[in-house]
Protein backbone atom coordinates (compact mmCIF):
# COMPACT_ATOMS: atom_id res chain seq x y z
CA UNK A 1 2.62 -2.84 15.92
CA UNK A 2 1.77 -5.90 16.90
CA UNK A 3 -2.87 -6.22 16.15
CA UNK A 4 -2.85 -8.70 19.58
CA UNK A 5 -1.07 -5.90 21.73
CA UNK A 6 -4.00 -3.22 20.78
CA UNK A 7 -6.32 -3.99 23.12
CA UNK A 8 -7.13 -0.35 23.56
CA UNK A 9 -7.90 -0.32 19.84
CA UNK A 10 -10.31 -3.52 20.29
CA UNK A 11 -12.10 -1.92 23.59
CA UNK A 12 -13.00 0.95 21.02
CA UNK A 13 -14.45 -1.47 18.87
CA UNK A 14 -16.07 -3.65 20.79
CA UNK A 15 -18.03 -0.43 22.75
CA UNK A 16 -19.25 1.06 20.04
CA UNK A 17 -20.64 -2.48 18.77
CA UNK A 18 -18.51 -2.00 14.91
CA UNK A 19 -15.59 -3.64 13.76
CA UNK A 20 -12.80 -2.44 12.33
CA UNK A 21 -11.76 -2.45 8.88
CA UNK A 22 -8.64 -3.63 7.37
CA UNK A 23 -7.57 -3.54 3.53
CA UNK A 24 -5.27 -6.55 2.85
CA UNK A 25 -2.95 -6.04 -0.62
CA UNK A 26 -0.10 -8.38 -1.60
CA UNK A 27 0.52 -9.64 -5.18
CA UNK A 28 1.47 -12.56 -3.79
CA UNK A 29 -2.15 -14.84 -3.05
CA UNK A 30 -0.77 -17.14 -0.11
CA UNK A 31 0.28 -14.21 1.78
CA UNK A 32 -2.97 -12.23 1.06
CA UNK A 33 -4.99 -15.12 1.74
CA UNK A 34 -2.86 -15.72 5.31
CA UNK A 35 -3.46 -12.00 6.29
CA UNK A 36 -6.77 -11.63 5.62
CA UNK A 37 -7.42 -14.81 7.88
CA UNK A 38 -5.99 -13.78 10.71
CA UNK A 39 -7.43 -10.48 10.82
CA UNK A 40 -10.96 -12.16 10.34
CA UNK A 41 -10.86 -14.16 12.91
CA UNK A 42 -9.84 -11.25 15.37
CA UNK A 43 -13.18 -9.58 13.77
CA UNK A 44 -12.13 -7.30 11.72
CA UNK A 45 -13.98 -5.94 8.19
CA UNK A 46 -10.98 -7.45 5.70
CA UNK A 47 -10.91 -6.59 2.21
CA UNK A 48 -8.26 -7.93 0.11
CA UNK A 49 -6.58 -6.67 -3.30
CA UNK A 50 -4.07 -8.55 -5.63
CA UNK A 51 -2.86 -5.94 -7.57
CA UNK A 52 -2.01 -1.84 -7.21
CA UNK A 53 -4.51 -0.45 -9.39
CA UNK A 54 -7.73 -2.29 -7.42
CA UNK A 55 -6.02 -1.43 -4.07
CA UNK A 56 -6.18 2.18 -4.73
CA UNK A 57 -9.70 1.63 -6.06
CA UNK A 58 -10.84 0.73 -2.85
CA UNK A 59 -8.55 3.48 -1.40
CA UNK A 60 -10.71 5.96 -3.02
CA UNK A 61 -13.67 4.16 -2.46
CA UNK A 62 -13.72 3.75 1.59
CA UNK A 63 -11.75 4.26 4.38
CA UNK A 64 -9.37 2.03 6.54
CA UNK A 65 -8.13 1.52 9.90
CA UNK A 66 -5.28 -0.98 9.04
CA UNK A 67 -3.89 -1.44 5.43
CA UNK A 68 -1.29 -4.15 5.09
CA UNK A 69 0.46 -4.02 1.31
CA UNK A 70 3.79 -5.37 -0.43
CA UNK A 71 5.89 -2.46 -1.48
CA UNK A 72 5.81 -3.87 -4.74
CA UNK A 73 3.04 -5.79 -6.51
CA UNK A 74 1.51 -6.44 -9.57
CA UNK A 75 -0.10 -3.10 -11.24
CA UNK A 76 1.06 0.68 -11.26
CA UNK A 77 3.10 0.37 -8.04
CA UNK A 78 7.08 0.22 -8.43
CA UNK A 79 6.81 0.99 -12.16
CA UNK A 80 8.13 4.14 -13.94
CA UNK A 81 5.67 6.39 -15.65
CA UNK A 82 8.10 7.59 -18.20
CA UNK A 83 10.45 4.46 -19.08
CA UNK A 84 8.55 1.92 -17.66
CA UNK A 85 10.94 0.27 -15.69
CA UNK A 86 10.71 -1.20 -12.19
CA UNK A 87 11.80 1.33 -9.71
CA UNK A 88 14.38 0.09 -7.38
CA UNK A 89 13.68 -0.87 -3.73
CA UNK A 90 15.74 1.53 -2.56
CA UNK A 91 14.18 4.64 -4.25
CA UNK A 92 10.82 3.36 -3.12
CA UNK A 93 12.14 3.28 0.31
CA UNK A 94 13.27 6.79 0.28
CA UNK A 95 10.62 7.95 -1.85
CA UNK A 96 6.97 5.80 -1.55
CA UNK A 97 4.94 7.77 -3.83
CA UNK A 98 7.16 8.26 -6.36
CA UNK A 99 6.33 7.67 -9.91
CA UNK A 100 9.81 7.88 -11.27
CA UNK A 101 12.89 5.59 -11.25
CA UNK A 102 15.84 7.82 -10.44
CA UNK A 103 17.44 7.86 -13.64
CA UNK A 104 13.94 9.59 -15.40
CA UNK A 105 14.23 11.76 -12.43
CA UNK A 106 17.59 13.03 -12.44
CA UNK A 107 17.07 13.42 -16.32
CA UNK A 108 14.24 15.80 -15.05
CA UNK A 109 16.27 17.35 -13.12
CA UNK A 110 19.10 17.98 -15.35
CA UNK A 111 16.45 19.55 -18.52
CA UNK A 112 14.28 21.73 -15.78
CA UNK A 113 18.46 22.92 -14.66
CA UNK A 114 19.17 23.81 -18.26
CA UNK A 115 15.91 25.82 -19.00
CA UNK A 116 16.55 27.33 -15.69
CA UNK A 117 13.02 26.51 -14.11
């Protein structure tokens, strides 16, 4: 959705005198920098985040109307919690929580089949 074809969202807003808030959260600096700009000057309540572990600190801390964030950034996102490695783009796509790359998982899989759980 395009922010400048909200106006409905704005009205809100703007009647109840508050702005609205927006969580920013991109590894990458210029593009954080860029978003958090833009949705400034439209008069919005930005905070921004470099990495995945202080995004979801400020996840748990407050609420958002808008978050904006990479699929893959510096910190616990797009890492696997048993081998370590980055989990592909495409599991992430299918699966955006996941903690596990999709070898570790089927390897799950497979030992939970064989002690028939």
């Amino acid at each position: 959705m395009n922010l400048q074809d909200n106006d409905e969202s704005d009205m809100i807003c703007e009647s109840q005198n508050q702005k609205g808030s927006v969580l920013v959260a991109d590894g990458d600096n210029h593009i954080s920098n860029k978003f958090s700009a833009v949705t400034d000057r439209m008069g919005y309540d930005v905070a921004v985040s470099n990495n995945g572990e202080e995004a979801l600190d400020l996840l748990l801390k407050r609420s958002f109307d808008i978050v904006f964030t990479a699929l893959k950034m510096p910190g616990t996102f797009g890492n696997c919690e048993v081998c370590g490695e980055e989990i592909s783009i495409n599991r992430l796509k299918a699966r955006p929580v996941t903690t596990n790359c999709i070898a570790c998982k089927n390897k799950m899989e497979a030992m939970e089949k064989a002690a028939g759980v």
